[in-house]
PDB file of N, CA and C in Angstrom:
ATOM      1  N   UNK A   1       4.741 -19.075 -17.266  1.00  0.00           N
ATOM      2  CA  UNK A   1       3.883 -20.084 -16.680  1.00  0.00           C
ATOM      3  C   UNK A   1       2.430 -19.642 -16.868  1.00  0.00           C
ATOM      4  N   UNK A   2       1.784 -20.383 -17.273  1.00  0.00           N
ATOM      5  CA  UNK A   2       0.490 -19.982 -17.786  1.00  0.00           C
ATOM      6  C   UNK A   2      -0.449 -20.812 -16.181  1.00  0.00           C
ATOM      7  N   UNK A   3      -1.362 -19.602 -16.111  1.00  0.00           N
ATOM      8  CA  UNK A   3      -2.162 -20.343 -14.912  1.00  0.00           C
ATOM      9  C   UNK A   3      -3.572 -19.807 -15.350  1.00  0.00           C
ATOM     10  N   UNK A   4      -4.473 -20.279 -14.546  1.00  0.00           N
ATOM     11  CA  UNK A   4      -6.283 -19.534 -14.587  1.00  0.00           C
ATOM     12  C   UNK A   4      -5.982 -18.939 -13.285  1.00  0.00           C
ATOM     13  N   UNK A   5      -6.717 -17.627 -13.548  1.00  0.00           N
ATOM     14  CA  UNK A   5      -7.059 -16.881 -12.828  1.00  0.00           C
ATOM     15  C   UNK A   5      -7.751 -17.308 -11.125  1.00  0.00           C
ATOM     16  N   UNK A   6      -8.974 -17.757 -11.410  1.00  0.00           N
ATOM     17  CA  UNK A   6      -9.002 -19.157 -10.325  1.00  0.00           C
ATOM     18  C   UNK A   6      -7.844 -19.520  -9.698  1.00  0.00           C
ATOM     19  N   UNK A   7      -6.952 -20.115 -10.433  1.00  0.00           N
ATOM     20  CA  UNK A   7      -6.196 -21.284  -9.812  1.00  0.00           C
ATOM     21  C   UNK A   7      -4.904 -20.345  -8.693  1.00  0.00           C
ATOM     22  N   UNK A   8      -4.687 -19.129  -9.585  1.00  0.00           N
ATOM     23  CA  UNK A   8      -3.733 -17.926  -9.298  1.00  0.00           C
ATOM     24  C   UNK A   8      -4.604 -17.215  -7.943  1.00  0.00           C
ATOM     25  N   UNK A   9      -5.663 -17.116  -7.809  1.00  0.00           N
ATOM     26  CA  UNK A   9      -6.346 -16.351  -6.316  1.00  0.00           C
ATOM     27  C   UNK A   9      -6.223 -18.027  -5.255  1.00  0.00           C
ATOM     28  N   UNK A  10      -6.235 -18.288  -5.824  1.00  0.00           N
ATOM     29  CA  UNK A  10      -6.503 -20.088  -4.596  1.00  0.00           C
ATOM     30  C   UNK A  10      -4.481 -19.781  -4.266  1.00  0.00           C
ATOM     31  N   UNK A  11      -4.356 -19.888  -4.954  1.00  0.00           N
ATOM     32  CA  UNK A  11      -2.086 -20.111  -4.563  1.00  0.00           C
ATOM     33  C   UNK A  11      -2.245 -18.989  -3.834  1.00  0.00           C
ATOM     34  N   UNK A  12      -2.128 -17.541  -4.129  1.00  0.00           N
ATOM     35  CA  UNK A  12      -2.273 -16.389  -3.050  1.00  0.00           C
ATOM     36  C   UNK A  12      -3.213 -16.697  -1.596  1.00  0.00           C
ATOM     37  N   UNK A  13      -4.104 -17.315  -1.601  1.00  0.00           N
ATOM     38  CA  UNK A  13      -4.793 -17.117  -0.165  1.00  0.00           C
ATOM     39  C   UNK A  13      -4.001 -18.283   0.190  1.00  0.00           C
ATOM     40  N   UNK A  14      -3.570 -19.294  -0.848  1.00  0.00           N
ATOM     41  CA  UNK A  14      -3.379 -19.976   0.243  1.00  0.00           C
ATOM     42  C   UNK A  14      -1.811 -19.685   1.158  1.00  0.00           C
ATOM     43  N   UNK A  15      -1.237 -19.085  -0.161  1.00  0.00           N
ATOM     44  CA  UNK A  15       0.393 -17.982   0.682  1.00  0.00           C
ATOM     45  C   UNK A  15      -0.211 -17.121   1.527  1.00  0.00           C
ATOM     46  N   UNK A  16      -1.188 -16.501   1.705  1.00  0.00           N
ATOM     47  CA  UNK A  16      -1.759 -15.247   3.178  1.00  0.00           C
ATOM     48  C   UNK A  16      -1.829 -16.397   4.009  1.00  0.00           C
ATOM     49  N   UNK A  17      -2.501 -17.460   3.911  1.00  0.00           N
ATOM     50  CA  UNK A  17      -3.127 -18.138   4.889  1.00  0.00           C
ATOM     51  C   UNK A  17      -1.768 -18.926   5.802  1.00  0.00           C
ATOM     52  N   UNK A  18      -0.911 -19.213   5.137  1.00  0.00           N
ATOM     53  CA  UNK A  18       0.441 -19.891   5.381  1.00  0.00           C
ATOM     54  C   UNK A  18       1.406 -18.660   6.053  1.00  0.00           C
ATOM     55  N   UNK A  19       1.498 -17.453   5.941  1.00  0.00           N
ATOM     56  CA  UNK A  19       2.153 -16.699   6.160  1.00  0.00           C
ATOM     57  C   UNK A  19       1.035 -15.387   7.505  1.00  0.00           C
ATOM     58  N   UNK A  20       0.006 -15.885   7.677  1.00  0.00           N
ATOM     59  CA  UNK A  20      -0.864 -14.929   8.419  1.00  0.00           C
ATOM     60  C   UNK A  20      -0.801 -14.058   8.172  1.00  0.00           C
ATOM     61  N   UNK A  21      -0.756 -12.995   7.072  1.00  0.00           N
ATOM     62  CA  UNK A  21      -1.048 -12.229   6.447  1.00  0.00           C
ATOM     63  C   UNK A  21      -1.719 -12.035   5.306  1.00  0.00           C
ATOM     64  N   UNK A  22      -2.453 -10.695   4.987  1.00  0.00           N
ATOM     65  CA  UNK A  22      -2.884 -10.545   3.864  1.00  0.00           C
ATOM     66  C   UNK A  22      -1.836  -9.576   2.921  1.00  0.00           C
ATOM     67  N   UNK A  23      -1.475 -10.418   2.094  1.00  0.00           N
ATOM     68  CA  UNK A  23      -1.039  -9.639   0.654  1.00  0.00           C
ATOM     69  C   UNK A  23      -1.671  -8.355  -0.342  1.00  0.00           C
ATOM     70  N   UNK A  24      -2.567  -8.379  -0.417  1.00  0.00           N
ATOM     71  CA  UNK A  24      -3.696  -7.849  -0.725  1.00  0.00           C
ATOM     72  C   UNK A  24      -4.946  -7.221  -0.786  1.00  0.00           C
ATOM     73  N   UNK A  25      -5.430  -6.220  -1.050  1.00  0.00           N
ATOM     74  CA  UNK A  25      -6.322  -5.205  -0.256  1.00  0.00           C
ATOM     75  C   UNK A  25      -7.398  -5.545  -1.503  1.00  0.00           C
ATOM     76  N   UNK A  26      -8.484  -6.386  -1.293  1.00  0.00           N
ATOM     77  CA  UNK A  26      -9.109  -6.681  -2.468  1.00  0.00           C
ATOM     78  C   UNK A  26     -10.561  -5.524  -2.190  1.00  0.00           C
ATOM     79  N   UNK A  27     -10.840  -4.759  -3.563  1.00  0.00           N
ATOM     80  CA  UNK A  27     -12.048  -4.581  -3.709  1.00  0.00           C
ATOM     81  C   UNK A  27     -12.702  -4.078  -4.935  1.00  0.00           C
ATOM     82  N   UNK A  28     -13.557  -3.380  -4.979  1.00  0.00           N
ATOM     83  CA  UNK A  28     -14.631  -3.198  -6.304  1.00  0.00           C
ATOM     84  C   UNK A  28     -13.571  -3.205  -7.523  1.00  0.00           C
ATOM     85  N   UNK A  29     -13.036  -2.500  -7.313  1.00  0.00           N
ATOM     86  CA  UNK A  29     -12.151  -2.417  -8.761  1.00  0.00           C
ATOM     87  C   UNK A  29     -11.068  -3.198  -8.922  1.00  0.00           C
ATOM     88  N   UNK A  30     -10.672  -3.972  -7.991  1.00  0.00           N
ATOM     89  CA  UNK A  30      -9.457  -5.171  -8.562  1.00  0.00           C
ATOM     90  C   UNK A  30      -8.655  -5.018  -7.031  1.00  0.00           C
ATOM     91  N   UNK A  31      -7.574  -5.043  -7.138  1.00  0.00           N
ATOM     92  CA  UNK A  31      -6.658  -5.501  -5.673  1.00  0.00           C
ATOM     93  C   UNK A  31      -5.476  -4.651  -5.645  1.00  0.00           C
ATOM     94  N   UNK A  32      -5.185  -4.090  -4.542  1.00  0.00           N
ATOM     95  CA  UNK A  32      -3.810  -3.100  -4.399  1.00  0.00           C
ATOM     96  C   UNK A  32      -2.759  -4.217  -3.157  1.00  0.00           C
ATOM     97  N   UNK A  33      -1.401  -3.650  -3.355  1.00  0.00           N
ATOM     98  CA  UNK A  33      -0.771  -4.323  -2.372  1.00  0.00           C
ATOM     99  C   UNK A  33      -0.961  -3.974  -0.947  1.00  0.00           C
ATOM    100  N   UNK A  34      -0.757  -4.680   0.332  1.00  0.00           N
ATOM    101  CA  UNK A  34      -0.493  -3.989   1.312  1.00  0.00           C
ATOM    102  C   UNK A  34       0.839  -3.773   1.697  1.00  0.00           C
ATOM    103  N   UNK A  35       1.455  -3.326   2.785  1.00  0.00           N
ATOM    104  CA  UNK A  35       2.842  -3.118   2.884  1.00  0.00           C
ATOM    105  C   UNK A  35       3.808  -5.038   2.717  1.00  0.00           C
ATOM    106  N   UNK A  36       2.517  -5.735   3.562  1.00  0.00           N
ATOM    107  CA  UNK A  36       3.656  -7.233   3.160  1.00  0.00           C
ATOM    108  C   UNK A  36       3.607  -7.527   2.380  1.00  0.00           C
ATOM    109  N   UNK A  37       2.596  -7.456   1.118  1.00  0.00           N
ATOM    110  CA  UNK A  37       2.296  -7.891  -0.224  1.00  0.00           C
ATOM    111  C   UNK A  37       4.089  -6.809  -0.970  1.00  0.00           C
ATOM    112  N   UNK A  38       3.883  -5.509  -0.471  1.00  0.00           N
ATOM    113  CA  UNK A  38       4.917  -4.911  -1.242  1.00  0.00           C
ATOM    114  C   UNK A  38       6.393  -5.171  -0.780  1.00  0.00           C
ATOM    115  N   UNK A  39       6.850  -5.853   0.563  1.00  0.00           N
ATOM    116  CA  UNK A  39       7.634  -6.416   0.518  1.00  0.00           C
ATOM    117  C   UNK A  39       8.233  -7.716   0.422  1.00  0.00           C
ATOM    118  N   UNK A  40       6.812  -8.493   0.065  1.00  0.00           N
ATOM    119  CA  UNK A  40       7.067  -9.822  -0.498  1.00  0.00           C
ATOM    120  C   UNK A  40       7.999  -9.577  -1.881  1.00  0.00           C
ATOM    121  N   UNK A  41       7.208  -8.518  -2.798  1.00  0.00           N
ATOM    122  CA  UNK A  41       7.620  -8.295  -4.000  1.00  0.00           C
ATOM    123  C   UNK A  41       8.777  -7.948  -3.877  1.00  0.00           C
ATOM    124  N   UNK A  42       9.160  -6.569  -3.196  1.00  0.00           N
ATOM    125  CA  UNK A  42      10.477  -6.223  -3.005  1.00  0.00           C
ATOM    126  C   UNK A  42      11.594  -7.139  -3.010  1.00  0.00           C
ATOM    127  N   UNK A  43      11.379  -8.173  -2.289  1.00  0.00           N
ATOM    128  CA  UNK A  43      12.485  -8.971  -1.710  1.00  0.00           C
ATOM    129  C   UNK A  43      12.174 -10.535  -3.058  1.00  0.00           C
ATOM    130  N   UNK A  44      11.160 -10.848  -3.321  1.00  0.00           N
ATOM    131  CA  UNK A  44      10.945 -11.866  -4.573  1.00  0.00           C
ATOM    132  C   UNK A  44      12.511 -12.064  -5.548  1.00  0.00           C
ATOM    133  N   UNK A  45      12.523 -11.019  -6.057  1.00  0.00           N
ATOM    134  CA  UNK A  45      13.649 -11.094  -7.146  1.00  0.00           C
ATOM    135  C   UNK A  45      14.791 -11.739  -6.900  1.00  0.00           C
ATOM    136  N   UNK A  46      15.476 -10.566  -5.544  1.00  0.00           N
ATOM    137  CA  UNK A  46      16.487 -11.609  -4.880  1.00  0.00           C
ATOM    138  C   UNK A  46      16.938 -12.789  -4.764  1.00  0.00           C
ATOM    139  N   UNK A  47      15.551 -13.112  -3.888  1.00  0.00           N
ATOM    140  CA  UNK A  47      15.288 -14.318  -3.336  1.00  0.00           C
ATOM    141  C   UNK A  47      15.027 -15.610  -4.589  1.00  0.00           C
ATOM    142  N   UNK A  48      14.704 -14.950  -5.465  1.00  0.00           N
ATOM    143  CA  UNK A  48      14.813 -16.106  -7.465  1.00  0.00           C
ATOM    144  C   UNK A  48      15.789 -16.344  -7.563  1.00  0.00           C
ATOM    145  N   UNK A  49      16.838 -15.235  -7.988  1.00  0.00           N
ATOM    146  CA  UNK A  49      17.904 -15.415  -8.169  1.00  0.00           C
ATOM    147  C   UNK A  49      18.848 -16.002  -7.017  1.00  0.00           C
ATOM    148  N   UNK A  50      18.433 -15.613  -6.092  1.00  0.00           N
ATOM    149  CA  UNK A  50      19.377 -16.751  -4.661  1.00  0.00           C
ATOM    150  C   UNK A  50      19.196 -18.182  -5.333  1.00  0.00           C
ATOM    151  N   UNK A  51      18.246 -18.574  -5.596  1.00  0.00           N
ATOM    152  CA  UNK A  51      17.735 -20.151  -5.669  1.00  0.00           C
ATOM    153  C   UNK A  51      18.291 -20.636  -6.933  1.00  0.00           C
ATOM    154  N   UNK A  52      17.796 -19.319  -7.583  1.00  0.00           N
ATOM    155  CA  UNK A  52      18.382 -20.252  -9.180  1.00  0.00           C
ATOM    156  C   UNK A  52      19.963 -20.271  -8.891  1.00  0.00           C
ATOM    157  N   UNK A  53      20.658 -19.450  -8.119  1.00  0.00           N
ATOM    158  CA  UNK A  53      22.403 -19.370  -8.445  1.00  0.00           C
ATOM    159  C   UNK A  53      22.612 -20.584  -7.036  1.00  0.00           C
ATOM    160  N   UNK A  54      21.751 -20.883  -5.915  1.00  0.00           N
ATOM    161  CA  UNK A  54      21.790 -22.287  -5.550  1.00  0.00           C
ATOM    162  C   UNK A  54      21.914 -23.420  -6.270  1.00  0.00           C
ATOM    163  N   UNK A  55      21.264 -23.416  -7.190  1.00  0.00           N
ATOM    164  CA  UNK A  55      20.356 -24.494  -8.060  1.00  0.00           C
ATOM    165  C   UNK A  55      21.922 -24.628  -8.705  1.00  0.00           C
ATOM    166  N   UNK A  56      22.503 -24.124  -8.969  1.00  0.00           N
ATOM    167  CA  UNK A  56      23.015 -23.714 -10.058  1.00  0.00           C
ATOM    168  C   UNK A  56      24.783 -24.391  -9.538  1.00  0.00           C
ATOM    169  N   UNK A  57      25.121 -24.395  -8.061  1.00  0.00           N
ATOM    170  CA  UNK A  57      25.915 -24.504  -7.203  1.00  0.00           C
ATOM    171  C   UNK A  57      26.396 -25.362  -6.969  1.00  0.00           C
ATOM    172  N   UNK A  58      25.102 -26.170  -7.241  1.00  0.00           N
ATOM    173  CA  UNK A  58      24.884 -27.420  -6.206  1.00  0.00           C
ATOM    174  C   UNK A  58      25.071 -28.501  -7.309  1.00  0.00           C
ATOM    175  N   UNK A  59      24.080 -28.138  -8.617  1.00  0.00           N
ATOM    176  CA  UNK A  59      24.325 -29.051  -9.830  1.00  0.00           C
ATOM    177  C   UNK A  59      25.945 -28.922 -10.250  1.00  0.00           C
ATOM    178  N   UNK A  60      26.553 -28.069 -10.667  1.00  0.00           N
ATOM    179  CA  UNK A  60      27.962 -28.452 -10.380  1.00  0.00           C
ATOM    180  C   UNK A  60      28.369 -29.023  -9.800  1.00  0.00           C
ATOM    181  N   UNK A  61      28.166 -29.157  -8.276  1.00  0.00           N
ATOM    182  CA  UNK A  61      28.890 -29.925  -7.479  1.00  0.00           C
ATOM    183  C   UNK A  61      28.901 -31.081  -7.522  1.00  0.00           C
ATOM    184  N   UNK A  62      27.533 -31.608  -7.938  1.00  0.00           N
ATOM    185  CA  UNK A  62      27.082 -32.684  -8.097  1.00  0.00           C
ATOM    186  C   UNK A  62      27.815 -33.412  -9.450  1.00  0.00           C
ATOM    187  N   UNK A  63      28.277 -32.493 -10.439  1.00  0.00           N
ATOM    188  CA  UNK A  63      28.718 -33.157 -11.201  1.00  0.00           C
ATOM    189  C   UNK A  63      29.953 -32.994 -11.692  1.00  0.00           C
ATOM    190  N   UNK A  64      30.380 -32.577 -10.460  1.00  0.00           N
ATOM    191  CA  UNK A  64      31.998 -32.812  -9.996  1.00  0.00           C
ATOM    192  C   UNK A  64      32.591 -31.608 -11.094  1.00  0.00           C
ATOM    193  N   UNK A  65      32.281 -30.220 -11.451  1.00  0.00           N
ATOM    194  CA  UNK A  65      32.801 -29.458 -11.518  1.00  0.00           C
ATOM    195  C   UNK A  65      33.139 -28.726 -10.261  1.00  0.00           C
ATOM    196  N   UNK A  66      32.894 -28.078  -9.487  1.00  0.00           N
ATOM    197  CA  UNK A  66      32.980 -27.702  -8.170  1.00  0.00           C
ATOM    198  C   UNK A  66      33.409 -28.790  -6.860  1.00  0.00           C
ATOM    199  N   UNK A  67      34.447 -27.561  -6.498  1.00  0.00           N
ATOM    200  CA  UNK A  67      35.062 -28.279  -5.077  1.00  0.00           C
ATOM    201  C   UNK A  67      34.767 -28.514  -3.738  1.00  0.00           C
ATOM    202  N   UNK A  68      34.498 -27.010  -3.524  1.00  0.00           N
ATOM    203  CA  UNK A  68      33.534 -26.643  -2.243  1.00  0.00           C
ATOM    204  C   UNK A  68      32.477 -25.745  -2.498  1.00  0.00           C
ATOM    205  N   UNK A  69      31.577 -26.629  -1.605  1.00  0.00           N
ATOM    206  CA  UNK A  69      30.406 -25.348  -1.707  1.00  0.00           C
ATOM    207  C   UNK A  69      30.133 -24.018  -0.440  1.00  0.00           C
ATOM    208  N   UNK A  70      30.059 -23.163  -0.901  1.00  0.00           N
ATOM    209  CA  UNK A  70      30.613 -21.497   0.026  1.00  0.00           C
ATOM    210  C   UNK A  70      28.799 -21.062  -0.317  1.00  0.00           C
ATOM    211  N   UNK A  71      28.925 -20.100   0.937  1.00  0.00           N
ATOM    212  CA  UNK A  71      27.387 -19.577   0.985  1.00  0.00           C
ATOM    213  C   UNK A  71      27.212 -18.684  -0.070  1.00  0.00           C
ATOM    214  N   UNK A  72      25.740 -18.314  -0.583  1.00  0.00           N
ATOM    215  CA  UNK A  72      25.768 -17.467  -1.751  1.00  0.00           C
ATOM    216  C   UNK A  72      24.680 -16.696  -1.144  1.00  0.00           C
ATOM    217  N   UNK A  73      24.484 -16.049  -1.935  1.00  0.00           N
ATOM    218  CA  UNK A  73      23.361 -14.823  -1.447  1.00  0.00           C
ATOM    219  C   UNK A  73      23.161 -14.215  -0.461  1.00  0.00           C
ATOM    220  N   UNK A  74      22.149 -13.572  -0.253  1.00  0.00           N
ATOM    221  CA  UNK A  74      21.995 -12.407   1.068  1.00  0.00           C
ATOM    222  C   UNK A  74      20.690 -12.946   2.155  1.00  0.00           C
ATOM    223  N   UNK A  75      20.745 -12.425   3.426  1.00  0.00           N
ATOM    224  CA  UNK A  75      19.865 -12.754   3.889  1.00  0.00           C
ATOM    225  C   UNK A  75      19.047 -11.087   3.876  1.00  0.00           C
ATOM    226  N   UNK A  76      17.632 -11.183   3.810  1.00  0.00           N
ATOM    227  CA  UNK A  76      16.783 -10.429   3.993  1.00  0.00           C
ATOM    228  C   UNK A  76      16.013 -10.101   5.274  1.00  0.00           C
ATOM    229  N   UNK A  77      16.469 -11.187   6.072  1.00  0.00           N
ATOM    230  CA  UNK A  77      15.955 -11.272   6.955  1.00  0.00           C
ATOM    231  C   UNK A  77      16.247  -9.531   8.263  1.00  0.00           C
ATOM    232  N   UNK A  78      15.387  -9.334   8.566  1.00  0.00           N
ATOM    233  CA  UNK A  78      15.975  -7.974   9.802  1.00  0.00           C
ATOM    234  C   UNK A  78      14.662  -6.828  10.017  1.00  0.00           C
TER     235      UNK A  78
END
């Protein structure tokens, strides 16, 4: 996905601003994570692949390959 730089700092504040946190420790030399920024990341991947193998679940079902739909993925939550 191609974005501007611009457009990529506006989506992040506006995820801190939505989540009351800061992601990010911005200064002179560019930006480090903070601990929620590093477990946003941590947990990101998962949480892709949860959605895409949702995504993925559901369109079957929908098109009448699949019978029942059963929970998938993990919660992160704790």
């Amino acid at each position: 996905m191609q974005i501007t730089q611009p457009a990529r700092s506006q989506q992040i504040k506006a995820l801190e601003r939505e989540l009351g946190v800061e992601l990010f420790v911005r200064n002179g030399r560019g930006v480090e994570l903070t601990q929620a920024g590093s477990a946003l990341a941590d947990g990101a991947p998962d949480l892709l692949a949860d959605a895409v193998a949702l995504e993925r679940a559901i369109r079957a079902y929908a098109a009448g390959r699949a019978g029942k739909l059963r929970r998938i993925g993990r919660s992160h939550l704790g």
